[in-house]
N, C-alpha and C. Protein backbone atom coordinates (compact mmCIF):
# COMPACT_ATOMS: atom_id res chain seq x y z
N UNK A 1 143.34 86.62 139.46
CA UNK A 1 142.02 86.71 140.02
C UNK A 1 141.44 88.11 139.79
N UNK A 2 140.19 88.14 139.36
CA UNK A 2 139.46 89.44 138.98
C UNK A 2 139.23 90.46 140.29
N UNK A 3 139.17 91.56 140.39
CA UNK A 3 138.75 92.57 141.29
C UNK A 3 137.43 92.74 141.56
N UNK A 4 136.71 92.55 142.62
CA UNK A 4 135.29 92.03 142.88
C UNK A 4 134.96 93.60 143.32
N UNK A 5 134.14 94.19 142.38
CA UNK A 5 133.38 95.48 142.19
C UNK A 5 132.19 95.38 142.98
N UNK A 6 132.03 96.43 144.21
CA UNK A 6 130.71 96.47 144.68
C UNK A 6 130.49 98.00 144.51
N UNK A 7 128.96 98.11 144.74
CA UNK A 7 128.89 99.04 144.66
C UNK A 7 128.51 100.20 145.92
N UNK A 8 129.93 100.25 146.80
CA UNK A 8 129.89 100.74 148.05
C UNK A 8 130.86 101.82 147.21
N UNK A 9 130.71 103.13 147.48
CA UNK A 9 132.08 103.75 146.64
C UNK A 9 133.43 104.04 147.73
N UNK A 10 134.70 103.96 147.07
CA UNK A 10 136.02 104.07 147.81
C UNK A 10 136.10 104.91 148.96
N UNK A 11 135.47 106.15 149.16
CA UNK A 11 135.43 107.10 149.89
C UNK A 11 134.48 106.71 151.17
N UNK A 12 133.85 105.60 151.28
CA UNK A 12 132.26 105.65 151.85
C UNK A 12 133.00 105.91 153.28
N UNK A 13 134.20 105.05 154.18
CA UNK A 13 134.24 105.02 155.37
C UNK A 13 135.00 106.54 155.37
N UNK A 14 135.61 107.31 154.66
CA UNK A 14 135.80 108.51 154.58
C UNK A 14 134.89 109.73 155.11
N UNK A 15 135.62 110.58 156.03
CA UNK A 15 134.57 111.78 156.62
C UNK A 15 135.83 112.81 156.86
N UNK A 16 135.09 113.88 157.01
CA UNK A 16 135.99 115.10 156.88
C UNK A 16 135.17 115.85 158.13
N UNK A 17 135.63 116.73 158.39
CA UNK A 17 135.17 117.87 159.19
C UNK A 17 135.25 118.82 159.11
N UNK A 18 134.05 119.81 159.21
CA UNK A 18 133.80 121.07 158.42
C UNK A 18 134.84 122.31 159.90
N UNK A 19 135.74 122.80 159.29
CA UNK A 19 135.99 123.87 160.27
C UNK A 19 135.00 124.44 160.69
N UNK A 20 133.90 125.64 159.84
CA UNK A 20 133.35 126.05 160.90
C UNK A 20 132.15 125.53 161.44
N UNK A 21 131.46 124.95 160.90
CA UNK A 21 130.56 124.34 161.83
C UNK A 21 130.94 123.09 162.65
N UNK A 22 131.96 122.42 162.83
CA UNK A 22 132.40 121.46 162.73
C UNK A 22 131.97 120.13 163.04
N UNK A 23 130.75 119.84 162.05
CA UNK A 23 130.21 118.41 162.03
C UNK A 23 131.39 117.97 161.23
N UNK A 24 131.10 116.28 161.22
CA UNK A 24 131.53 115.16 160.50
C UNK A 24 130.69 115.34 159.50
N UNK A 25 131.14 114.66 157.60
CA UNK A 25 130.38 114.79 157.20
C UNK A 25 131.28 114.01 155.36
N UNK A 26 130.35 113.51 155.22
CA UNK A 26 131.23 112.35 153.57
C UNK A 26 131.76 114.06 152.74
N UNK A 27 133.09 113.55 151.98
CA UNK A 27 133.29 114.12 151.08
C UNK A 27 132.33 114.53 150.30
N UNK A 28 131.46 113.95 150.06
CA UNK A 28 130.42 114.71 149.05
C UNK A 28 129.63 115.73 149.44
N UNK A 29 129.91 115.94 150.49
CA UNK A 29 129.53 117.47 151.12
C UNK A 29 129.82 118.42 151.00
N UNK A 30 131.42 118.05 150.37
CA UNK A 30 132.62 119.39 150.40
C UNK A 30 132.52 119.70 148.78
N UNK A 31 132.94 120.96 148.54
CA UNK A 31 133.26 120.94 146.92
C UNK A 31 134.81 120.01 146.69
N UNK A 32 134.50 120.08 145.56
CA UNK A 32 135.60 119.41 145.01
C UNK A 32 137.62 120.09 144.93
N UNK A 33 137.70 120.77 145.44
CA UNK A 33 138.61 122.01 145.48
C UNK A 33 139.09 121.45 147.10
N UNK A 34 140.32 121.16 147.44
CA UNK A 34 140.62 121.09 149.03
C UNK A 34 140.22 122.27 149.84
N UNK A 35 138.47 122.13 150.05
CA UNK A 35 138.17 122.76 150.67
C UNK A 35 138.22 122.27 152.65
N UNK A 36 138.10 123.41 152.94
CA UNK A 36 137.46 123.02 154.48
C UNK A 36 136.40 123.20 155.33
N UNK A 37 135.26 123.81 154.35
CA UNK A 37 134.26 124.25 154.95
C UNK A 37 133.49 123.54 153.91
N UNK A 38 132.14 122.68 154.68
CA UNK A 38 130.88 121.87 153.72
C UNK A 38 130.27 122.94 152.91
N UNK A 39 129.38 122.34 151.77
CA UNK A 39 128.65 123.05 151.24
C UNK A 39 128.03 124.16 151.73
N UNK A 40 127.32 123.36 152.92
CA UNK A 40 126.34 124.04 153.38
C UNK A 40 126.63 125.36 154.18
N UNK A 41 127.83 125.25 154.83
CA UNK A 41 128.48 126.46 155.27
C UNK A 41 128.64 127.57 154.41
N UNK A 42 129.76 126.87 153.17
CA UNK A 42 129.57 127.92 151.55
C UNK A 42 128.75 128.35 151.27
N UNK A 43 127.54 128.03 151.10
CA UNK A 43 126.62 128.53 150.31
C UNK A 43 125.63 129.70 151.55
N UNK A 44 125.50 129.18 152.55
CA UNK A 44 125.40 130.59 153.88
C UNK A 44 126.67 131.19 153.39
N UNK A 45 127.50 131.53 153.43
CA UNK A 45 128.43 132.24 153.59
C UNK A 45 128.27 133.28 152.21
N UNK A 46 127.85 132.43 150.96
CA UNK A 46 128.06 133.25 150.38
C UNK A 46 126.87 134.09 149.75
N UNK A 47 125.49 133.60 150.66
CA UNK A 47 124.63 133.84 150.63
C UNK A 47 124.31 135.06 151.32
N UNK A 48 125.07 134.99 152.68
CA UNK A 48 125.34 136.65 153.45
C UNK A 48 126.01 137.44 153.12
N UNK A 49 127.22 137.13 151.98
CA UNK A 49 127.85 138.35 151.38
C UNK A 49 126.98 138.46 150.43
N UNK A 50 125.87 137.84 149.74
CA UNK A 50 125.04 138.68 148.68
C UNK A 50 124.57 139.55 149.15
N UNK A 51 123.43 139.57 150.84
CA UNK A 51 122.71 140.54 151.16
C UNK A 51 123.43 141.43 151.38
N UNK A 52 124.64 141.45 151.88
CA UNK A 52 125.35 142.03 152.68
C UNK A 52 125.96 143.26 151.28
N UNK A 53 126.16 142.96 149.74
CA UNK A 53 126.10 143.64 149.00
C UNK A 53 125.03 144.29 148.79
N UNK A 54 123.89 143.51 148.52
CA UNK A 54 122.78 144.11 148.03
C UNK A 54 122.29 145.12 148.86
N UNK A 55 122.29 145.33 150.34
CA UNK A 55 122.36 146.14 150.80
C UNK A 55 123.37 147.52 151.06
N UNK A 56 124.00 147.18 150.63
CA UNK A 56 125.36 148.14 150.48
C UNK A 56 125.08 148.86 149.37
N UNK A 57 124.44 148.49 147.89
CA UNK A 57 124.14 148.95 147.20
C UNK A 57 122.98 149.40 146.62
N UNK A 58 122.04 149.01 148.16
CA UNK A 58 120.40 149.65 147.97
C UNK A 58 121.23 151.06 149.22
N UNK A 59 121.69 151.27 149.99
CA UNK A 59 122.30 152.24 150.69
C UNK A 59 122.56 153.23 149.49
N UNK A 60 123.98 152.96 148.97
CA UNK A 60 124.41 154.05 147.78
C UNK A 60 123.51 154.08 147.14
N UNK A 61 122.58 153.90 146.54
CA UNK A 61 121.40 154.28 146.08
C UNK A 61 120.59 155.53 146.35
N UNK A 62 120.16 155.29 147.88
CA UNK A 62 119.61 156.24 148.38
C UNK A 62 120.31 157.42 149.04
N UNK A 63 121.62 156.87 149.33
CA UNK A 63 122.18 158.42 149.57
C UNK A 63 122.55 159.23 148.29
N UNK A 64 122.36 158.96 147.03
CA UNK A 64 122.84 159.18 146.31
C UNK A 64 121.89 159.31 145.13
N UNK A 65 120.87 159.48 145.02
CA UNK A 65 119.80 159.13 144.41
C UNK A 65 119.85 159.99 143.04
N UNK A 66 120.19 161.38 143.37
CA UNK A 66 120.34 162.21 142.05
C UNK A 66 121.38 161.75 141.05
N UNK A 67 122.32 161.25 141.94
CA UNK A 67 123.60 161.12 140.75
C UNK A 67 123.14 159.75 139.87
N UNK A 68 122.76 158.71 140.70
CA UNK A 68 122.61 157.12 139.93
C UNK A 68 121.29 157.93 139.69
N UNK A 69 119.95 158.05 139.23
CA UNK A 69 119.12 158.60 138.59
C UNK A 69 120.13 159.18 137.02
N UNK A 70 120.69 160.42 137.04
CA UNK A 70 121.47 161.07 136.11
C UNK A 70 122.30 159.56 135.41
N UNK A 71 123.07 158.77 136.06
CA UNK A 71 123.98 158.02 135.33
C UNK A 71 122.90 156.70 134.58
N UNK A 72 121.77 156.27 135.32
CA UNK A 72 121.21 155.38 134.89
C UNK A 72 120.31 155.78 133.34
N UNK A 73 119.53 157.17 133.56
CA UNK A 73 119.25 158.12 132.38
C UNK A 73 120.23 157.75 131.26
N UNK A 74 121.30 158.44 131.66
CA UNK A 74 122.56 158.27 130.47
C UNK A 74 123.02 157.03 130.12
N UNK A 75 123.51 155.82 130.58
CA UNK A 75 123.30 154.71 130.33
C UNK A 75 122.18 153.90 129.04
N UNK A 76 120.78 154.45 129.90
CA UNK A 76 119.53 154.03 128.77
C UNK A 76 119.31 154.54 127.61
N UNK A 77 120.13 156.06 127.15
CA UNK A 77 119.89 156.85 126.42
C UNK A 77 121.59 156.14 125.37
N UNK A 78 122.17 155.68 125.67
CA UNK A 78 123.30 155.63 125.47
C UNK A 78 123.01 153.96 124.67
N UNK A 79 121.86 153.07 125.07
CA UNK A 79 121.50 151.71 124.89
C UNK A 79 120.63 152.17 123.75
N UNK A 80 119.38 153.02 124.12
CA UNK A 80 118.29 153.34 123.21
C UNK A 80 118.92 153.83 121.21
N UNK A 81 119.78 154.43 122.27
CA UNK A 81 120.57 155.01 120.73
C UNK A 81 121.60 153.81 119.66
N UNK A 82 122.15 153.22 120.50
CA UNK A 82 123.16 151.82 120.00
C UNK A 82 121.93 150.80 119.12
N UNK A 83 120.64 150.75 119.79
CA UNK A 83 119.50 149.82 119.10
C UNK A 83 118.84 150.50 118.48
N UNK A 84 119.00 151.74 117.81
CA UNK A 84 118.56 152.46 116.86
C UNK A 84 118.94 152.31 115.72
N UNK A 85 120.30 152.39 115.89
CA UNK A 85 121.37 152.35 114.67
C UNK A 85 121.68 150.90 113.92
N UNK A 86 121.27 149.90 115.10
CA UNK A 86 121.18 148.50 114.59
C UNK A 86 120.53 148.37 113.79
N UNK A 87 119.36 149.01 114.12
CA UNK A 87 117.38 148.61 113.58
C UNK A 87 117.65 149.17 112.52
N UNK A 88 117.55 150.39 112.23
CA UNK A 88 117.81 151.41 111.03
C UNK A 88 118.79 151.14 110.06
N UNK A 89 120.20 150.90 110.08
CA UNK A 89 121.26 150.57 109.43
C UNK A 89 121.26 149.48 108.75
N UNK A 90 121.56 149.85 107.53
CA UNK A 90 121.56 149.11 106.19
C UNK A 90 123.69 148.54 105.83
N UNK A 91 123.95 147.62 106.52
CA UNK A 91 125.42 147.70 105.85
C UNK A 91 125.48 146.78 104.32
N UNK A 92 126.93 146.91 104.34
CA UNK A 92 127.07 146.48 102.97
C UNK A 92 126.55 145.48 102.75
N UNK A 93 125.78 144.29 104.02
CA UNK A 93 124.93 143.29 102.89
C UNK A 93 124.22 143.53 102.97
N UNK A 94 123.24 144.75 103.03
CA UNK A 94 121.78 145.22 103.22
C UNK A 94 121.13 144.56 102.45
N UNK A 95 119.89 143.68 101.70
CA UNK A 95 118.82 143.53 100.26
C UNK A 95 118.19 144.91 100.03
């Protein structure tokens, strides 16, 4: 006898629970990785360690302003010069 295919998927009566927020909630919430926290938690989470950098590194910035000024200078001067030599330079398959 054939296997009668619907289209309810295997997982449907399946639910998990998010540690930290801890709703109920379908596997398709979670990444795919035995995680324990839903998407939606992940993506806050890793949404506050962005600011939480980006501010850390608008800080060193400003306490620091002469030195990253000096290193960012040197950097661009260091780029400007590398796309000089591209533009200009003729190698051995030059026409």
């Amino acid at each position: 006898m054939r296997e009668h295919h619907t289209s309810v998927p295997a997982w449907a009566g399946e639910r998990r629970r998010c540690s930290r927020c801890g709703r109920t909630k379908p596997p398709t919430a979670f990444y795919r990785n035995p995680s324990t926290i839903c998407k939606d938690c992940h993506n806050a989470a890793s949404r506050f360690t962005n600011q939480c950098r980006r501010a850390a590194i608008a800080h060193l910035i400003t306490e620091y302003s002469a030195e990253y000024r000096a290193l960012l200078d040197a950097e661009r001067a260091k780029r400007r010069t590398r796309s000089s030599k591209r533009m200009s330079g003729g190698g051995p398959d030059a026409a």
